[in-house]
N, C-alpha and C. Protein backbone atom coordinates (compact mmCIF):
# COMPACT_ATOMS: atom_id res chain seq x y z
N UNK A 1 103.64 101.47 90.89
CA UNK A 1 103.20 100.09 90.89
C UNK A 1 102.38 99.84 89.63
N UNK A 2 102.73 99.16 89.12
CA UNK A 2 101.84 98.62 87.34
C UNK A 2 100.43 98.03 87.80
N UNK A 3 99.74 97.99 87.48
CA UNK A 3 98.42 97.58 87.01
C UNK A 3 98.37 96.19 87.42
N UNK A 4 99.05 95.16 86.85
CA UNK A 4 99.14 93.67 86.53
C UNK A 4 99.87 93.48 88.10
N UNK A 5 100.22 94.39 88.84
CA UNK A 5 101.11 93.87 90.30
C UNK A 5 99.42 94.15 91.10
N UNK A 6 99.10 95.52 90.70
CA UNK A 6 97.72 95.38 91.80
C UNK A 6 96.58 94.56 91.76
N UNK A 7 96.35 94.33 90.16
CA UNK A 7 95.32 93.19 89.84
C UNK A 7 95.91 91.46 90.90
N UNK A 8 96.84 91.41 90.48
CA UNK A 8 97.63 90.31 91.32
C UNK A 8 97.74 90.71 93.11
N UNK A 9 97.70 91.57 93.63
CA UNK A 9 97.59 91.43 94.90
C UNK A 9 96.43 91.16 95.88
N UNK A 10 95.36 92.07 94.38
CA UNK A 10 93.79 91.97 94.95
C UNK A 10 93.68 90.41 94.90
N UNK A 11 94.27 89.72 93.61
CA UNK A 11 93.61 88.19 93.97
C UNK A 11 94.14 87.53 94.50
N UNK A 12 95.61 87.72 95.43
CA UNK A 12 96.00 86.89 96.07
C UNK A 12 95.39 87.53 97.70
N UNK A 13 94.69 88.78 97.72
CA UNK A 13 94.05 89.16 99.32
C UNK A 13 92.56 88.23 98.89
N UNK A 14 91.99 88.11 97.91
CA UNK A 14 90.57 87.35 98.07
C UNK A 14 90.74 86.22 98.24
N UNK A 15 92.07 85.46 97.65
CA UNK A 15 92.37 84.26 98.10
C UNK A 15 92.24 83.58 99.55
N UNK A 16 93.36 84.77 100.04
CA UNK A 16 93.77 84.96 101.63
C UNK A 16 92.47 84.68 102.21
N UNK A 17 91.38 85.88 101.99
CA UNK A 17 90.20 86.05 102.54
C UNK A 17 89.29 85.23 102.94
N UNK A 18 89.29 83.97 101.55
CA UNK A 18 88.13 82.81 101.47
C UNK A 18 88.85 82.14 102.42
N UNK A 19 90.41 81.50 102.45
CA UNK A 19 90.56 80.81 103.71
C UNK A 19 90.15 81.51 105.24
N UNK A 20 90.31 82.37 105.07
CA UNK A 20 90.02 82.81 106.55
C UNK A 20 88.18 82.76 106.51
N UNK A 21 87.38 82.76 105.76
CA UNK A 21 85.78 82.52 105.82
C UNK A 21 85.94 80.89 105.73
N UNK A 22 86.55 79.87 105.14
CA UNK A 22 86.78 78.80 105.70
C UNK A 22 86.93 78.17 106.93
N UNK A 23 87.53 79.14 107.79
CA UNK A 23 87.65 78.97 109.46
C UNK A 23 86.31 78.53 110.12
N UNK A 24 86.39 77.75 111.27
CA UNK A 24 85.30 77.84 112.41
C UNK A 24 84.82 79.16 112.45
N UNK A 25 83.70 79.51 113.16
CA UNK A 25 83.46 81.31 113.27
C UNK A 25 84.15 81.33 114.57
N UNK A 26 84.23 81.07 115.59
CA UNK A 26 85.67 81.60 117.01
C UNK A 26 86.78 82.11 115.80
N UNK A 27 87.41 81.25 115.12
CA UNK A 27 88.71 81.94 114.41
C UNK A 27 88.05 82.53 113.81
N UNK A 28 87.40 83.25 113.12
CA UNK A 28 87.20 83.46 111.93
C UNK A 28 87.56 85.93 112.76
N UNK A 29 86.26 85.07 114.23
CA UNK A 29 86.90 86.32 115.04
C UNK A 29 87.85 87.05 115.37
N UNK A 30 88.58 85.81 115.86
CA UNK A 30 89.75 86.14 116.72
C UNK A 30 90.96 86.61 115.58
N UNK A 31 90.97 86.01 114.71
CA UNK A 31 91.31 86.31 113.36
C UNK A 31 91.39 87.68 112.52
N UNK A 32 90.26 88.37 112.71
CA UNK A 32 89.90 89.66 112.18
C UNK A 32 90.41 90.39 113.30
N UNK A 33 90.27 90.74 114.62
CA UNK A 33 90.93 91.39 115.53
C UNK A 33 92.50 91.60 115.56
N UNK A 34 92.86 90.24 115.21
CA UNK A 34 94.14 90.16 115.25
C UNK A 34 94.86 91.16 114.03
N UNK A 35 93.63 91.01 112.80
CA UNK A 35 94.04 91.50 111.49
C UNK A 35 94.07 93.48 111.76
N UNK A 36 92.71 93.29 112.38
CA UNK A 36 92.48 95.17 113.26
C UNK A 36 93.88 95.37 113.70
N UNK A 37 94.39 94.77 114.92
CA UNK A 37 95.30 94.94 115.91
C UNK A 37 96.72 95.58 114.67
N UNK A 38 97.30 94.28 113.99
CA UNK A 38 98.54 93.97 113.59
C UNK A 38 98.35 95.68 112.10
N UNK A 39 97.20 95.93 111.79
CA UNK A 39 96.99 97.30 110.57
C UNK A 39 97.73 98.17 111.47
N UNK A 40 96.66 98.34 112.75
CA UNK A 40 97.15 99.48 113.71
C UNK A 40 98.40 99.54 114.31
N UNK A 41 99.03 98.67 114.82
CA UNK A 41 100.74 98.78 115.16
C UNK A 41 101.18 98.00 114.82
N UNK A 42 101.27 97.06 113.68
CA UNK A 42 101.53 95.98 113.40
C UNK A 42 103.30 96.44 111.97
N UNK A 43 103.83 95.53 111.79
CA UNK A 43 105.05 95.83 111.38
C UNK A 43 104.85 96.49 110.06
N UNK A 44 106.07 97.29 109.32
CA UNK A 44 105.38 97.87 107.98
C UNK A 44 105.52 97.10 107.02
N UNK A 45 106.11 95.48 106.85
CA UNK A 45 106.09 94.57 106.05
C UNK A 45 104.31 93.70 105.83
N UNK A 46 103.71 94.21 106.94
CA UNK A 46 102.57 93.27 107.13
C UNK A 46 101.91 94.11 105.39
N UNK A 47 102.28 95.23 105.38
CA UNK A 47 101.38 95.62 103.95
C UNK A 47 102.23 95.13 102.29
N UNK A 48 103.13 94.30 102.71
CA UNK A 48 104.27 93.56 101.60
C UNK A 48 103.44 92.38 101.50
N UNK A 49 102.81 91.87 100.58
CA UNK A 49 101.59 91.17 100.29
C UNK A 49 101.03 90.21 101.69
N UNK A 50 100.60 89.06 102.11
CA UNK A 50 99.95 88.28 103.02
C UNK A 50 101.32 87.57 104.05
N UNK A 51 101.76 87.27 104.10
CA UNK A 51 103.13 86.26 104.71
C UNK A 51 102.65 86.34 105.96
N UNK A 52 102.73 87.67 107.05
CA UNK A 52 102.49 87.38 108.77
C UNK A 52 101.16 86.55 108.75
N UNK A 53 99.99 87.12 107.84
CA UNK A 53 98.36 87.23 108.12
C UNK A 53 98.21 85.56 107.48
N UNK A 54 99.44 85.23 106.36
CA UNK A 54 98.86 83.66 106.29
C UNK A 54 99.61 82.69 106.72
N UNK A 55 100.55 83.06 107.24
CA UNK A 55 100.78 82.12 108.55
C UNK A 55 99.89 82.33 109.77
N UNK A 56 99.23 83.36 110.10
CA UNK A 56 98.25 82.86 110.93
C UNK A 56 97.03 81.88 110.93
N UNK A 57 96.80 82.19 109.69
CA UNK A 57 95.53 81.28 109.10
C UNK A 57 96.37 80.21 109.08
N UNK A 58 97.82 79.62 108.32
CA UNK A 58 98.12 78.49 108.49
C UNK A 58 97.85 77.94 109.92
N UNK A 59 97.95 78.54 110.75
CA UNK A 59 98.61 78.00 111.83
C UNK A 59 96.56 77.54 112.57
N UNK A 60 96.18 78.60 112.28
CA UNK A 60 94.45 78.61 112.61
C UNK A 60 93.89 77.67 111.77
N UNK A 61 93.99 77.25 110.38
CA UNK A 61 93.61 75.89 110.28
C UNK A 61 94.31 74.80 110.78
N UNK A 62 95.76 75.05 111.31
CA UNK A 62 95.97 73.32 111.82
C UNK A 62 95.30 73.31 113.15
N UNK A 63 95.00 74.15 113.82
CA UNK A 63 94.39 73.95 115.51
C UNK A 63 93.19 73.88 114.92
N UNK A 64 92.90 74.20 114.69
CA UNK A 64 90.98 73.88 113.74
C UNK A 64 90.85 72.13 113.65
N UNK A 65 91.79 71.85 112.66
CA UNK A 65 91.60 70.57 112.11
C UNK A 65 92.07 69.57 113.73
N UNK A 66 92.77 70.00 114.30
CA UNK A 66 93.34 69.06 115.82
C UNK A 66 91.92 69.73 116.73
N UNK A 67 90.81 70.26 116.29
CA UNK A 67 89.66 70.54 117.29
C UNK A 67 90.22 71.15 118.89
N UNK A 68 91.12 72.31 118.23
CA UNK A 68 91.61 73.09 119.21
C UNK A 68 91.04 74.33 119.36
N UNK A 69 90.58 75.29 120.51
CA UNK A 69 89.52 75.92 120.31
C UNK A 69 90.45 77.47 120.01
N UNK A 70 90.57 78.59 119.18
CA UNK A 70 91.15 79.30 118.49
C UNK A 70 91.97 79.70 119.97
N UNK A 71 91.47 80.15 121.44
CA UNK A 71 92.41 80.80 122.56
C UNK A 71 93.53 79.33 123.07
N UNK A 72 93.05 78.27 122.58
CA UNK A 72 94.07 77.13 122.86
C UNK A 72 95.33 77.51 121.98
N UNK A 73 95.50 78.12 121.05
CA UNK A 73 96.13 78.19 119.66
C UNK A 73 97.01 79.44 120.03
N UNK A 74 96.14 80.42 119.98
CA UNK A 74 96.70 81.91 120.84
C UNK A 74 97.03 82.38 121.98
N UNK A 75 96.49 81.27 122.85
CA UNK A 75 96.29 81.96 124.39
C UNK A 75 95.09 83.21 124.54
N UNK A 76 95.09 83.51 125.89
CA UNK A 76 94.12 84.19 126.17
C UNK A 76 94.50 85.74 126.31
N UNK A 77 95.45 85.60 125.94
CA UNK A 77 95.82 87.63 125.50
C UNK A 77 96.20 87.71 124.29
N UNK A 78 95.20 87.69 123.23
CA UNK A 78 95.22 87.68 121.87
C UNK A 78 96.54 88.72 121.42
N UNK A 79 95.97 89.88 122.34
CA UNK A 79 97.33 91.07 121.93
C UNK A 79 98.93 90.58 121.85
N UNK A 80 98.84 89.91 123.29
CA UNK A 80 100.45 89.70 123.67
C UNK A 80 101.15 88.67 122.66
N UNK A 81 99.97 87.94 121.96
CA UNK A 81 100.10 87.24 120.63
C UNK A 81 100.58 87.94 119.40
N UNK A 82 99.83 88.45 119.47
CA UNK A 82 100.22 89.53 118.18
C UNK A 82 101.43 90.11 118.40
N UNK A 83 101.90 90.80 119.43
CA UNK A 83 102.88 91.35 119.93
C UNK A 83 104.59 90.49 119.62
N UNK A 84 103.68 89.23 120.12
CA UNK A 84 105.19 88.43 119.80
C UNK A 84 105.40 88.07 118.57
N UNK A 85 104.71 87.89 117.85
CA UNK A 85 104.83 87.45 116.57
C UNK A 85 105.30 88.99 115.81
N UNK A 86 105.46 90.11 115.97
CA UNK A 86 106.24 91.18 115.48
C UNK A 86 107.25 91.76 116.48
N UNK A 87 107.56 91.42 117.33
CA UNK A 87 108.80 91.61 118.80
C UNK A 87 110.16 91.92 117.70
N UNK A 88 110.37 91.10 116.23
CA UNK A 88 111.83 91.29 115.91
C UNK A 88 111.20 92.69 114.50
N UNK A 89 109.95 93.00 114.67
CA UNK A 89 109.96 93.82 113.17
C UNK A 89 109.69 95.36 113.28
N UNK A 90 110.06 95.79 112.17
CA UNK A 90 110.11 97.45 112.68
C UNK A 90 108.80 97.32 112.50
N UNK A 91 108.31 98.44 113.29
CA UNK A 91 106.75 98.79 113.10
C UNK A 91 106.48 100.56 112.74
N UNK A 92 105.30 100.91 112.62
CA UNK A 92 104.91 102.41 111.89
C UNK A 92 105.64 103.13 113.48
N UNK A 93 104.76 102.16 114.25
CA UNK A 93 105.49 103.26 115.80
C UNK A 93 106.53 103.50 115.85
N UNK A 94 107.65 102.84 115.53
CA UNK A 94 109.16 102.56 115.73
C UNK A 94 109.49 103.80 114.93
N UNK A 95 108.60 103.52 113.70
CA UNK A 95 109.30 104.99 112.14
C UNK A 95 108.84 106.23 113.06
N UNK A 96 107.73 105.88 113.74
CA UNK A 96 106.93 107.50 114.31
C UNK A 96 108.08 108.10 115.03
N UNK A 97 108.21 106.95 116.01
CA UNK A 97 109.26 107.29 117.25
C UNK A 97 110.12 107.86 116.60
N UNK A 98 111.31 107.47 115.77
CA UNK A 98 112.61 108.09 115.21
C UNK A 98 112.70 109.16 114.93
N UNK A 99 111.20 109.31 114.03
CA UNK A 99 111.09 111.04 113.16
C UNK A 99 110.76 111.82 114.34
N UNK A 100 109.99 111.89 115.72
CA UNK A 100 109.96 112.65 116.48
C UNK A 100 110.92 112.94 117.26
N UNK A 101 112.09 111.68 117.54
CA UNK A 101 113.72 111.70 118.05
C UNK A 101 114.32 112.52 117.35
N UNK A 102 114.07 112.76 116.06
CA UNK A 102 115.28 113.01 115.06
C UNK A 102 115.05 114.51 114.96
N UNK A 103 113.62 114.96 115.26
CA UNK A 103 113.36 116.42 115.42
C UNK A 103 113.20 116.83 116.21
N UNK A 104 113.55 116.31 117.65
CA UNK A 104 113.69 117.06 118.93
C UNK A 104 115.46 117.37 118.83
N UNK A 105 115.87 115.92 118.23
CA UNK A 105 117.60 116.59 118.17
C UNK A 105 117.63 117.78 117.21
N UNK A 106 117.16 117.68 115.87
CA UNK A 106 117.39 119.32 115.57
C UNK A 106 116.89 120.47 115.89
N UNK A 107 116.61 120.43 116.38
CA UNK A 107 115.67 121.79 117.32
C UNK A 107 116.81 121.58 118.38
N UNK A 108 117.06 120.76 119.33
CA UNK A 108 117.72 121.17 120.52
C UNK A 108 118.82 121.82 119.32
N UNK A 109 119.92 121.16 118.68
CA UNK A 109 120.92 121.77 117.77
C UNK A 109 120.72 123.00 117.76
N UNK A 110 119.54 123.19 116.62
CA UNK A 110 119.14 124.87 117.07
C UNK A 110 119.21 125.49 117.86
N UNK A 111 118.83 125.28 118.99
CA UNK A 111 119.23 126.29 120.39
C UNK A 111 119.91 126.55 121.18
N UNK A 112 120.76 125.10 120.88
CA UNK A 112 122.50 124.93 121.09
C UNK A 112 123.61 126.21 120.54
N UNK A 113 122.87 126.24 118.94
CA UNK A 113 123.67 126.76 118.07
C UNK A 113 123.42 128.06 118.80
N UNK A 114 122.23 128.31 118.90
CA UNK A 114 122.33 130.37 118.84
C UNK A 114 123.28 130.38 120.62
N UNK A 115 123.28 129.38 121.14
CA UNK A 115 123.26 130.46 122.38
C UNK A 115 125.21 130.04 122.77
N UNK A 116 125.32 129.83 121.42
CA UNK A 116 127.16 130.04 121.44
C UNK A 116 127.41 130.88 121.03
């Protein structure tokens, strides 16, 4: 990665950042959890610059500005929110899952093999 791509990502995450300190403080919460949640199992595109994280903020300033209170916006299972909004994307778990599938099949192979 060049220099001039990371200088450019840092200022398009401080960008990101000030809108989300723009928020009411309820979003500004519910917001950062969501941001916790979506790092920890969240899809492996979410680290391909801002797109999931600023459509949330899009979507958290228009219920802001309609004086909607941030769980009106999300509902009240912040998770199952998060959840749906990555339901179609691969995630780190999905890569975890495969590589531990993919090495229980060669190992069984292995023990297949000797005991022919």
């Amino acid at each position: 990665m060049k220099i001039r791509n990371i200088i450019e990502g840092k200022k398009e995450w401080r960008a990101h950042m000030a809108r989300v300190k723009g928020l009411p403080q309820d979003y500004q919460i519910v917001y950062k959890e969501i941001q916790k949640y979506l790092f920890k199992v969240g899809p492996v595109e979410l680290t391909n610059g801002t797109g999931l994280l600023s459509g949330i903020v899009d979507l958290f300033e228009e219920g802001a500005v309609l004086g909607k209170s941030v769980l009106e916006v999300t509902g009240s299972d912040v998770a199952a929110f998060c959840d749906d909004l990555i339901k179609d994307s691969k995630t780190y778990a999905d890569i975890y899952q495969e590589s531990v599938d993919q090495e229980v099949r060669k190992a069984m192979k292995k023990v297949t093999d000797k005991t022919k």
